[in-house]
N, C-alpha and C. Protein backbone atom coordinates (compact mmCIF):
# COMPACT_ATOMS: atom_id res chain seq x y z
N UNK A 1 -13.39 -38.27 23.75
CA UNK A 1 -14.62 -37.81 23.13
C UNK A 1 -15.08 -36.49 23.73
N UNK A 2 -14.77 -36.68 24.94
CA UNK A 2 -15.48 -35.26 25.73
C UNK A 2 -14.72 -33.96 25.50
N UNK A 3 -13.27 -34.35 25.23
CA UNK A 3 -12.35 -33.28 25.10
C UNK A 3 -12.63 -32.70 23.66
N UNK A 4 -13.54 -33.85 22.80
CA UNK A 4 -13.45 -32.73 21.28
C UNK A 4 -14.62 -32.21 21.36
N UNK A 5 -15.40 -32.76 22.02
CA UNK A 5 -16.86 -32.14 22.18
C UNK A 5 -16.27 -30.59 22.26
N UNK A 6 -15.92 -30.28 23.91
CA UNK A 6 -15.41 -29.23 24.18
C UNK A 6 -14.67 -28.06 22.89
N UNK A 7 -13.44 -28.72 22.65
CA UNK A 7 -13.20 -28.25 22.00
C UNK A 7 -13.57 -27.65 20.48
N UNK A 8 -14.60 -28.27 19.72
CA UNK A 8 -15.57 -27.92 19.36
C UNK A 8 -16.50 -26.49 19.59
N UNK A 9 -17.02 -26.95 20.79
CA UNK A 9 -17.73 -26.20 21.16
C UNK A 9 -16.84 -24.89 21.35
N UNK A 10 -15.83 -24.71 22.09
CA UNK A 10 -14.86 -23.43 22.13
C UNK A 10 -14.77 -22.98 20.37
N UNK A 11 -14.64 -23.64 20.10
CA UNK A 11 -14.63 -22.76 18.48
C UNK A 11 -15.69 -22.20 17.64
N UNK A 12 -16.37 -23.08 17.91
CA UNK A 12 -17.88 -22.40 17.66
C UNK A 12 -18.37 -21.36 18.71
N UNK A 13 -17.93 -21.32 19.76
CA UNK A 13 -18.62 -19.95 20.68
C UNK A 13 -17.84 -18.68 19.79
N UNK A 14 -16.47 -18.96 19.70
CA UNK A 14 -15.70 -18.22 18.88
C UNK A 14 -16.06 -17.70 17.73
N UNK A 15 -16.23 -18.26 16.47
CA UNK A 15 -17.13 -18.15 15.78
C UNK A 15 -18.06 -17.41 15.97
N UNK A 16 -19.28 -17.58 16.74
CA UNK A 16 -20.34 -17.07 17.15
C UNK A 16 -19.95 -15.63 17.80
N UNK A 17 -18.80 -15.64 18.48
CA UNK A 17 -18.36 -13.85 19.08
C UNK A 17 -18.09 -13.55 17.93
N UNK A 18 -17.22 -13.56 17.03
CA UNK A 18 -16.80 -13.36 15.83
C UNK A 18 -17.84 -12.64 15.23
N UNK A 19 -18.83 -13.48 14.75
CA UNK A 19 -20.13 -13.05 13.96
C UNK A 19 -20.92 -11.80 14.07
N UNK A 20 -21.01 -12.11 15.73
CA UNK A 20 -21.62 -10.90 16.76
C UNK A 20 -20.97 -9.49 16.32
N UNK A 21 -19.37 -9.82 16.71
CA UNK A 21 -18.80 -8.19 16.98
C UNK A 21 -19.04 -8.10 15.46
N UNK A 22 -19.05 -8.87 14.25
CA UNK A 22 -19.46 -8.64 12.87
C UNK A 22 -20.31 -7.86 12.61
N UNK A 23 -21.54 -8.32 13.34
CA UNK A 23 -22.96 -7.84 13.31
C UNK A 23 -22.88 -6.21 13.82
N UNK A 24 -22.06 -5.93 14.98
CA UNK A 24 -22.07 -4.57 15.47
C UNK A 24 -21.09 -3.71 15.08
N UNK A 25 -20.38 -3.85 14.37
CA UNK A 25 -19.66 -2.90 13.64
C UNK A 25 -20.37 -2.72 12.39
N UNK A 26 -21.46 -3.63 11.42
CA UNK A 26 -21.89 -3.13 10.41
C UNK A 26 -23.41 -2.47 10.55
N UNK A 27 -23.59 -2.73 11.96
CA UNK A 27 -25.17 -1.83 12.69
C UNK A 27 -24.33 -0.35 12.91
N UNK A 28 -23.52 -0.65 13.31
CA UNK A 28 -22.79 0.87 13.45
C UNK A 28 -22.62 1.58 12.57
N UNK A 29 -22.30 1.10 11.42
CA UNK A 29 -21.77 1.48 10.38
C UNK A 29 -23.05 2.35 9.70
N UNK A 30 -24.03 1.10 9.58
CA UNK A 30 -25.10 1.96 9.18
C UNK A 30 -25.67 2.92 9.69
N UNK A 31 -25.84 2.46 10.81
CA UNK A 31 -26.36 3.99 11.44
C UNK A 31 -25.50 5.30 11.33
N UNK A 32 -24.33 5.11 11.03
CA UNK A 32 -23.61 6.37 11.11
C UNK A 32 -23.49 6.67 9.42
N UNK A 33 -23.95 5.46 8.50
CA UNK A 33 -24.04 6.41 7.11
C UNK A 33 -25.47 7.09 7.04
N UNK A 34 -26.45 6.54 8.10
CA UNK A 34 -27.71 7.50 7.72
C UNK A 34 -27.86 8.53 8.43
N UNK A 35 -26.65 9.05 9.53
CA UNK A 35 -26.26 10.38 10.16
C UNK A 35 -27.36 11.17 11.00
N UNK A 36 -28.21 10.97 11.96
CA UNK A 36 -29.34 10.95 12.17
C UNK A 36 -28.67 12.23 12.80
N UNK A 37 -28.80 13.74 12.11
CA UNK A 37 -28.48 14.96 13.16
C UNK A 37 -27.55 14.75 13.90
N UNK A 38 -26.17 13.83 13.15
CA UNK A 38 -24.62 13.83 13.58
C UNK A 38 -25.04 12.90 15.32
N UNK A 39 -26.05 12.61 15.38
CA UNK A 39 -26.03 11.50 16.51
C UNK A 39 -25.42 10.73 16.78
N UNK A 40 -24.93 9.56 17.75
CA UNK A 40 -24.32 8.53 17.91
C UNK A 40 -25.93 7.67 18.16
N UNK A 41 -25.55 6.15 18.34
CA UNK A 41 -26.60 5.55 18.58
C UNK A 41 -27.02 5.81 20.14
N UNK A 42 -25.91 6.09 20.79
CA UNK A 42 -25.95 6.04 22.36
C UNK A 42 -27.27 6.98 22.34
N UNK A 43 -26.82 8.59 22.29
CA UNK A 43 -27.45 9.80 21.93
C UNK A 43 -29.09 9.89 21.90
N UNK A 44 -29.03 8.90 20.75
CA UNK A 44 -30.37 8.66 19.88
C UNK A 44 -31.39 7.65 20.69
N UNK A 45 -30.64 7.07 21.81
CA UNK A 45 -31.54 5.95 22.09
C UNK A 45 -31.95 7.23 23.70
N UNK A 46 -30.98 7.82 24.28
CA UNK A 46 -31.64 8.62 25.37
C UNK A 46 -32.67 9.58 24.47
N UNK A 47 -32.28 10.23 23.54
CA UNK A 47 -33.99 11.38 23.30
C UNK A 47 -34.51 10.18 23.22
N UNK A 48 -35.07 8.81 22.39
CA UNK A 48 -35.92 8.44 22.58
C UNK A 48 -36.40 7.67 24.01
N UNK A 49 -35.55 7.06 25.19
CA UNK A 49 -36.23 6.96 26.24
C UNK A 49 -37.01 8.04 27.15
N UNK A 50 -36.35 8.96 27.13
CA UNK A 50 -36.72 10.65 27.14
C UNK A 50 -38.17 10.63 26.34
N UNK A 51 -38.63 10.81 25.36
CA UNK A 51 -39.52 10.33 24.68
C UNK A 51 -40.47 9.61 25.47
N UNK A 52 -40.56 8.47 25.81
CA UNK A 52 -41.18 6.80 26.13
C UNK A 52 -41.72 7.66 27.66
N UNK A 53 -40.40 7.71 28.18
CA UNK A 53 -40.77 7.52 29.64
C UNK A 53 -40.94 9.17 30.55
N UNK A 54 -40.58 10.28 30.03
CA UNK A 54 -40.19 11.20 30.47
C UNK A 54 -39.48 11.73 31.04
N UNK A 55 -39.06 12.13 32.11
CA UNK A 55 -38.23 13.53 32.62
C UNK A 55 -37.74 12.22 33.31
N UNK A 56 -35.83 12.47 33.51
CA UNK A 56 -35.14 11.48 34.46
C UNK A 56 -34.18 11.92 34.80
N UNK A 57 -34.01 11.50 35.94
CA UNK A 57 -32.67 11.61 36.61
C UNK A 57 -31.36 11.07 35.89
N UNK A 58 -30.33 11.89 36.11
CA UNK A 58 -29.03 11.47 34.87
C UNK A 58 -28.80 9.74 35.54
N UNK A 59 -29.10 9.53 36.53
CA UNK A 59 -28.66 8.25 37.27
C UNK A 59 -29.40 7.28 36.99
N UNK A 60 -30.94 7.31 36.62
CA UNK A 60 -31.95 6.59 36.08
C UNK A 60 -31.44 6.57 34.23
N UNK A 61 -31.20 7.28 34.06
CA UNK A 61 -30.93 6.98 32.27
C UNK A 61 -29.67 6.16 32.10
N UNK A 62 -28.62 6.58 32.97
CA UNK A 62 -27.60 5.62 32.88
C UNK A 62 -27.44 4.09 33.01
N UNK A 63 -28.57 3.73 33.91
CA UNK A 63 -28.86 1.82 33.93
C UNK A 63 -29.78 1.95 33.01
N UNK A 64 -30.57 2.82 32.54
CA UNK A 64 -31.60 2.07 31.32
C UNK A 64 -30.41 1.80 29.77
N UNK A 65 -29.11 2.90 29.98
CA UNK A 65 -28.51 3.11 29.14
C UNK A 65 -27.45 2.17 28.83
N UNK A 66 -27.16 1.82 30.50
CA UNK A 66 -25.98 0.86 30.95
C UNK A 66 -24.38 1.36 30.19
N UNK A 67 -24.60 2.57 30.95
CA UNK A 67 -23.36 3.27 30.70
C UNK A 67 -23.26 3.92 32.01
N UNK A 68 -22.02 4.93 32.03
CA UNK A 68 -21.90 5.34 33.32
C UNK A 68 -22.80 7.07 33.57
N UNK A 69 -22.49 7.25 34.79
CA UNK A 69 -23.48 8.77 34.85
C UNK A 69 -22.17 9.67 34.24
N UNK A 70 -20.69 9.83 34.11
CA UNK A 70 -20.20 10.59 33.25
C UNK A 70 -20.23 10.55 32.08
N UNK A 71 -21.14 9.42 31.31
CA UNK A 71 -20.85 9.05 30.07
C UNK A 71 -22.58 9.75 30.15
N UNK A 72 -23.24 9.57 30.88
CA UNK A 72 -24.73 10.25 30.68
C UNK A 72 -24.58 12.00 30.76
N UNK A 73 -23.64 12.53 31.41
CA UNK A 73 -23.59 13.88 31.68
C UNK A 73 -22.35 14.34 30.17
N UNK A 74 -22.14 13.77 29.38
CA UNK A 74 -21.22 14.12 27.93
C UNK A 74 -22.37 13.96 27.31
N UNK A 75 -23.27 12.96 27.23
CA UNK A 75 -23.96 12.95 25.94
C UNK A 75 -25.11 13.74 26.06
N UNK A 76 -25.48 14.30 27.50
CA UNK A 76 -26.93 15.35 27.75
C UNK A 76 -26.09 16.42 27.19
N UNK A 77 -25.02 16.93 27.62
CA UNK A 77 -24.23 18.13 27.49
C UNK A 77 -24.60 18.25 25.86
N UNK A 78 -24.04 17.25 24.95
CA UNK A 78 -24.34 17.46 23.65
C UNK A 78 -25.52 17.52 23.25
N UNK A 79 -26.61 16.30 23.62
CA UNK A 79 -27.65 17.02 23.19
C UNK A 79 -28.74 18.39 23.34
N UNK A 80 -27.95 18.89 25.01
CA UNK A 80 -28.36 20.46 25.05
C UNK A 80 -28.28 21.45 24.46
N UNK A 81 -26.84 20.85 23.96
CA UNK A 81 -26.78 21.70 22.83
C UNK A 81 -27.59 21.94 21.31
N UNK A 82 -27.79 20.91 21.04
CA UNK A 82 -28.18 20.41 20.28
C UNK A 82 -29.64 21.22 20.10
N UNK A 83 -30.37 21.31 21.11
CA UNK A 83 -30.97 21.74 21.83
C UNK A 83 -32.47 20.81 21.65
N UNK A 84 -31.95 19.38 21.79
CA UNK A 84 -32.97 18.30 21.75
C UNK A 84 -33.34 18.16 23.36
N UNK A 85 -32.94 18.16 24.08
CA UNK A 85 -32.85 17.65 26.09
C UNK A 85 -32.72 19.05 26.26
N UNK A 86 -33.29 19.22 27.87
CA UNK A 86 -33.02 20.16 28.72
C UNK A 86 -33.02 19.60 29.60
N UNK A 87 -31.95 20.45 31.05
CA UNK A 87 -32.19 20.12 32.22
C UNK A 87 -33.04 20.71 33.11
N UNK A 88 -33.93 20.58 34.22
CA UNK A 88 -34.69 20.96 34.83
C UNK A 88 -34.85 20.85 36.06
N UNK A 89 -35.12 21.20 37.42
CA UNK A 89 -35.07 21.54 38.20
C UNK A 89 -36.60 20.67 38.73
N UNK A 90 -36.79 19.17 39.85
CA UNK A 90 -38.03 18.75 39.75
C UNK A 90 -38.44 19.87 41.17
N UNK A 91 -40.24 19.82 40.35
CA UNK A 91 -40.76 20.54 41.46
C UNK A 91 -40.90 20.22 42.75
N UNK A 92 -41.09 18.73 42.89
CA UNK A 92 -40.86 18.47 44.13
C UNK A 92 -39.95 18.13 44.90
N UNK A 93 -39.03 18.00 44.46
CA UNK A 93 -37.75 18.46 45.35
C UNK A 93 -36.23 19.35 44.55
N UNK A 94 -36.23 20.47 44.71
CA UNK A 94 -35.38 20.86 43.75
C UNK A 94 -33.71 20.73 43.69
N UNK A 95 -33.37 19.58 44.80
CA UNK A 95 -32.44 19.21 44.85
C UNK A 95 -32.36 18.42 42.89
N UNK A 96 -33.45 18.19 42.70
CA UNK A 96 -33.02 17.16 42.16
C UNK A 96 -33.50 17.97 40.66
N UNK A 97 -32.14 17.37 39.50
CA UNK A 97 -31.95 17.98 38.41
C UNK A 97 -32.54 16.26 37.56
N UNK A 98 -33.58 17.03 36.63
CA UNK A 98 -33.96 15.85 35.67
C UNK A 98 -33.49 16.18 34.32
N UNK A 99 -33.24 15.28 33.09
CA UNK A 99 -33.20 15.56 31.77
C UNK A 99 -34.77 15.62 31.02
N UNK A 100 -35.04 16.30 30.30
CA UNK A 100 -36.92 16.72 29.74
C UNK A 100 -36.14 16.70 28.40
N UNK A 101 -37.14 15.98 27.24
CA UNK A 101 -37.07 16.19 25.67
C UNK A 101 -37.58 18.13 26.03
N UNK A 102 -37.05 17.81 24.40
CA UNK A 102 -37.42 19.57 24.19
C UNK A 102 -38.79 19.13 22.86
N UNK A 103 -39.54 20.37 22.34
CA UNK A 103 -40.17 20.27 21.25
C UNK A 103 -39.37 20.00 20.12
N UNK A 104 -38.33 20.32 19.97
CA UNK A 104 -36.90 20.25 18.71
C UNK A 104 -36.60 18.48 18.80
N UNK A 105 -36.32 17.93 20.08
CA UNK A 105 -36.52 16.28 20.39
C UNK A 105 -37.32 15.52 20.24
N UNK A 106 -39.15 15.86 20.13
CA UNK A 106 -39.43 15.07 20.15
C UNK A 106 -40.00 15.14 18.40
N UNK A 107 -39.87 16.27 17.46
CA UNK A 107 -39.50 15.89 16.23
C UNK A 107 -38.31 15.27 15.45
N UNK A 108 -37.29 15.03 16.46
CA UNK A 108 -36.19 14.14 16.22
C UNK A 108 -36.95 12.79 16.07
N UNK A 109 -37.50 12.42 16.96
CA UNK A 109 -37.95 11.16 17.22
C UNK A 109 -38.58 10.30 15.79
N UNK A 110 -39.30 10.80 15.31
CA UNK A 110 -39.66 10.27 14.02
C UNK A 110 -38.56 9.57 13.15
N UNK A 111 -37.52 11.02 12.89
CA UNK A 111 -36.29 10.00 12.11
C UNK A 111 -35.69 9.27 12.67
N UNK A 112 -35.48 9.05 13.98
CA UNK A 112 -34.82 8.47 14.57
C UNK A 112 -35.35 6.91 14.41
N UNK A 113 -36.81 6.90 14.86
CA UNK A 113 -37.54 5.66 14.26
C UNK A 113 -37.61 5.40 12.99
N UNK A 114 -38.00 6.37 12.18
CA UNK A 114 -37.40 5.71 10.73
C UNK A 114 -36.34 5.20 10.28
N UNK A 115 -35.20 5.44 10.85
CA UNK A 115 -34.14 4.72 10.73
C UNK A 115 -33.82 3.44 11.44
N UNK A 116 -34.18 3.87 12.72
CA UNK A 116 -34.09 2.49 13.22
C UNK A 116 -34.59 1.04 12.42
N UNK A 117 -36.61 1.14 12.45
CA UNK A 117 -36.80 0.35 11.46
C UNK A 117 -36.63 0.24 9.94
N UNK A 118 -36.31 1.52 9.24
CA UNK A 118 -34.73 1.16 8.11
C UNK A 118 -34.21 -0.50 8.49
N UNK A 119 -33.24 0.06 9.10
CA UNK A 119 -31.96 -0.58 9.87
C UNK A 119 -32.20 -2.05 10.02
N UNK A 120 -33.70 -2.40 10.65
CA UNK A 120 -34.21 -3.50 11.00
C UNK A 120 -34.62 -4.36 9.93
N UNK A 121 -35.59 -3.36 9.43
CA UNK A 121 -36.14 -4.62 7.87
C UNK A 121 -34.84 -5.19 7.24
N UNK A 122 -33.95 -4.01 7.13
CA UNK A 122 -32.43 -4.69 6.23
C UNK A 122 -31.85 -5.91 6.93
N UNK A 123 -31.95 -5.63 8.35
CA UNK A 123 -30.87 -6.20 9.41
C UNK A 123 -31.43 -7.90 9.07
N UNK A 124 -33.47 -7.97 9.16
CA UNK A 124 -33.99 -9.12 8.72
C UNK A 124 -34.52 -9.20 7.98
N UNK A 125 -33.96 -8.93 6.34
CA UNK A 125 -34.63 -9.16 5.52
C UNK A 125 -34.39 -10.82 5.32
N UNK A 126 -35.07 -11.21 4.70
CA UNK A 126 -35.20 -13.15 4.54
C UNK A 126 -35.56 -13.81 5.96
N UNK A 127 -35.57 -13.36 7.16
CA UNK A 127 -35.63 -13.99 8.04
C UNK A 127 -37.07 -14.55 8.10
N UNK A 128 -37.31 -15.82 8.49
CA UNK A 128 -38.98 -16.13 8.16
C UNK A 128 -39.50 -16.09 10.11
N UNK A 129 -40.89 -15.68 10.33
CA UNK A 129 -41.17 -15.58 11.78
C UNK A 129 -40.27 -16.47 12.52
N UNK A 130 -40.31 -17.45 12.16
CA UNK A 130 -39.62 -19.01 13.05
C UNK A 130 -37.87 -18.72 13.16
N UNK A 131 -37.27 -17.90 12.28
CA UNK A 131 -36.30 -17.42 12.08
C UNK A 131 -36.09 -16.71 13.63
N UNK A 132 -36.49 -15.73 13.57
CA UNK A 132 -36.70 -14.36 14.02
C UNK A 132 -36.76 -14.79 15.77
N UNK A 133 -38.14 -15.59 15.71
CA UNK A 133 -38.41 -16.67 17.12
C UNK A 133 -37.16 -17.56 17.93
N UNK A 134 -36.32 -17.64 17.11
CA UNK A 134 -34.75 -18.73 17.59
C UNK A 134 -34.69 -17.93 18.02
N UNK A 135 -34.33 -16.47 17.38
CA UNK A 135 -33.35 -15.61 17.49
C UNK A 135 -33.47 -14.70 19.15
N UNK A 136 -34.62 -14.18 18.86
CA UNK A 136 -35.18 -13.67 20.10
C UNK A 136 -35.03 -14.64 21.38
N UNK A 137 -35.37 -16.06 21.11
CA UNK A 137 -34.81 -16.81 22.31
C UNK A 137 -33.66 -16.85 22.48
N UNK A 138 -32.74 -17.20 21.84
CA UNK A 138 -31.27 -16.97 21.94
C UNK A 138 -30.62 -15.99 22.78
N UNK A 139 -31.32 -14.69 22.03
CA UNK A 139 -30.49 -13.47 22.83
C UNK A 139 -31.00 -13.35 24.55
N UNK A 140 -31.89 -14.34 24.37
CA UNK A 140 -32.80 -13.76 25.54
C UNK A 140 -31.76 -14.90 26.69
N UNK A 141 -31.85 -16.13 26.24
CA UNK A 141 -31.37 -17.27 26.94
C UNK A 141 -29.99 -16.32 27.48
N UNK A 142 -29.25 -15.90 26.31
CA UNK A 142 -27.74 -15.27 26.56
C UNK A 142 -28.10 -14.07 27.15
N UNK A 143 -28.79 -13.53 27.58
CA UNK A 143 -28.85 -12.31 28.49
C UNK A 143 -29.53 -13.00 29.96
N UNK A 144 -30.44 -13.94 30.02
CA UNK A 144 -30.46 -14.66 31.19
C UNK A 144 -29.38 -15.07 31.87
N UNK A 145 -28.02 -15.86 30.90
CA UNK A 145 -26.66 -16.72 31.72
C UNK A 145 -26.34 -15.26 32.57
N UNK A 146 -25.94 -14.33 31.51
CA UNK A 146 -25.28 -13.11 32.31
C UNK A 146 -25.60 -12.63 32.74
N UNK A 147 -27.25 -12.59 33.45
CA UNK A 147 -28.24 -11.50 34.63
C UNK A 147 -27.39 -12.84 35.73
N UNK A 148 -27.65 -14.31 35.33
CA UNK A 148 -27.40 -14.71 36.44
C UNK A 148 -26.32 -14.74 37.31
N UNK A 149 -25.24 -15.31 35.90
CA UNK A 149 -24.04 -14.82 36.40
C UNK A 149 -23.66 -13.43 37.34
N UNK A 150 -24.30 -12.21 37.01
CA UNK A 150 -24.20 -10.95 37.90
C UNK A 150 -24.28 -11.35 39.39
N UNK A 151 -25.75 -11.78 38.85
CA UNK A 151 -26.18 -11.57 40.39
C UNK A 151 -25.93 -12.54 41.12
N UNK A 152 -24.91 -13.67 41.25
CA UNK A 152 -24.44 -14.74 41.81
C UNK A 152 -22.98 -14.23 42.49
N UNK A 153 -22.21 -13.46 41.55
CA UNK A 153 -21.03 -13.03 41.52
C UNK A 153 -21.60 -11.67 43.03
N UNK A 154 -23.02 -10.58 43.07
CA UNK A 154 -23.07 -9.86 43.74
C UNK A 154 -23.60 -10.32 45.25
N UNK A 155 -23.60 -11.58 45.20
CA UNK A 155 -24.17 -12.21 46.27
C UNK A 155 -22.77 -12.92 47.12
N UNK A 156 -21.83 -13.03 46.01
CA UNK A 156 -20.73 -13.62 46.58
C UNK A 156 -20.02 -12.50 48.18
């Protein structure tokens, strides 16, 4: 009995990854048919923490980003170009180089939110509050196993 439980359950987690990587290839998808100024989502989510929180260190955007600091120093590079981010020099210690929205960035920001919630109403359309409420616990429960898991594994 216990072995089909299990096994069961292995197929349905399966399933459930299945669904997931489903879910993020057609969030991707969309976002890249509504082309937000040739952005990636990565891109789009630093101008807007840039935005939120202000001027940061490439090393502080990278854990909010949870990517690496070379993967934060390719995508500032582009959006300098871009000429949404600048880098800057902080006044109080000028060792230290921060990323700053530009005025050109933080009129990005609008479409960027318009699309996003685009993206969202579609993502839940039919979902009823109580819907929505699983859901948010869910992801939350599954981002709890794996904070814990981390930090059990960094204690080891």
């Amino acid at each position: 009995m216990k072995q089909e439980n299990s096994e069961k359950r292995i197929k349905k987690m399966r399933e459930m990854d299945e669904a997931f990587r489903q879910l993020r290839r057609l969030i991707h998808a969309e976002w890249n048919r509504f082309n937000v100024k040739g952005l990636g989502m990565t891109d789009a989510k630093m101008v807007l923490l840039l935005s939120e929180h202000g001027p940061q260190k490439a090393s502080v955007m990278a854990e909010l980003l949870q990517i690496t600091s070379g993967a934060v120093t390719g995508i500032a590079d582009r959006l300098i170009n871009f000429g949404y981010i600048d880098r800057e020099r902080s006044e109080e210690d000028r060792r230290i180089v921060l990323l700053t929205i530009t005025d050109e960035g933080r009129q990005l920001v609008d479409g960027i939110m318009r699309v996003r919630e685009d993206l969202m109403l579609r993502l839940y359309e039919g979902f009823s509050l109580e819907d929505m409420d699983i859901t948010v616990s869910m992801f939350t429960r599954m981002s709890e196993n794996l904070e814990r898991k981390r930090e059990d594994s960094s204690d080891a």
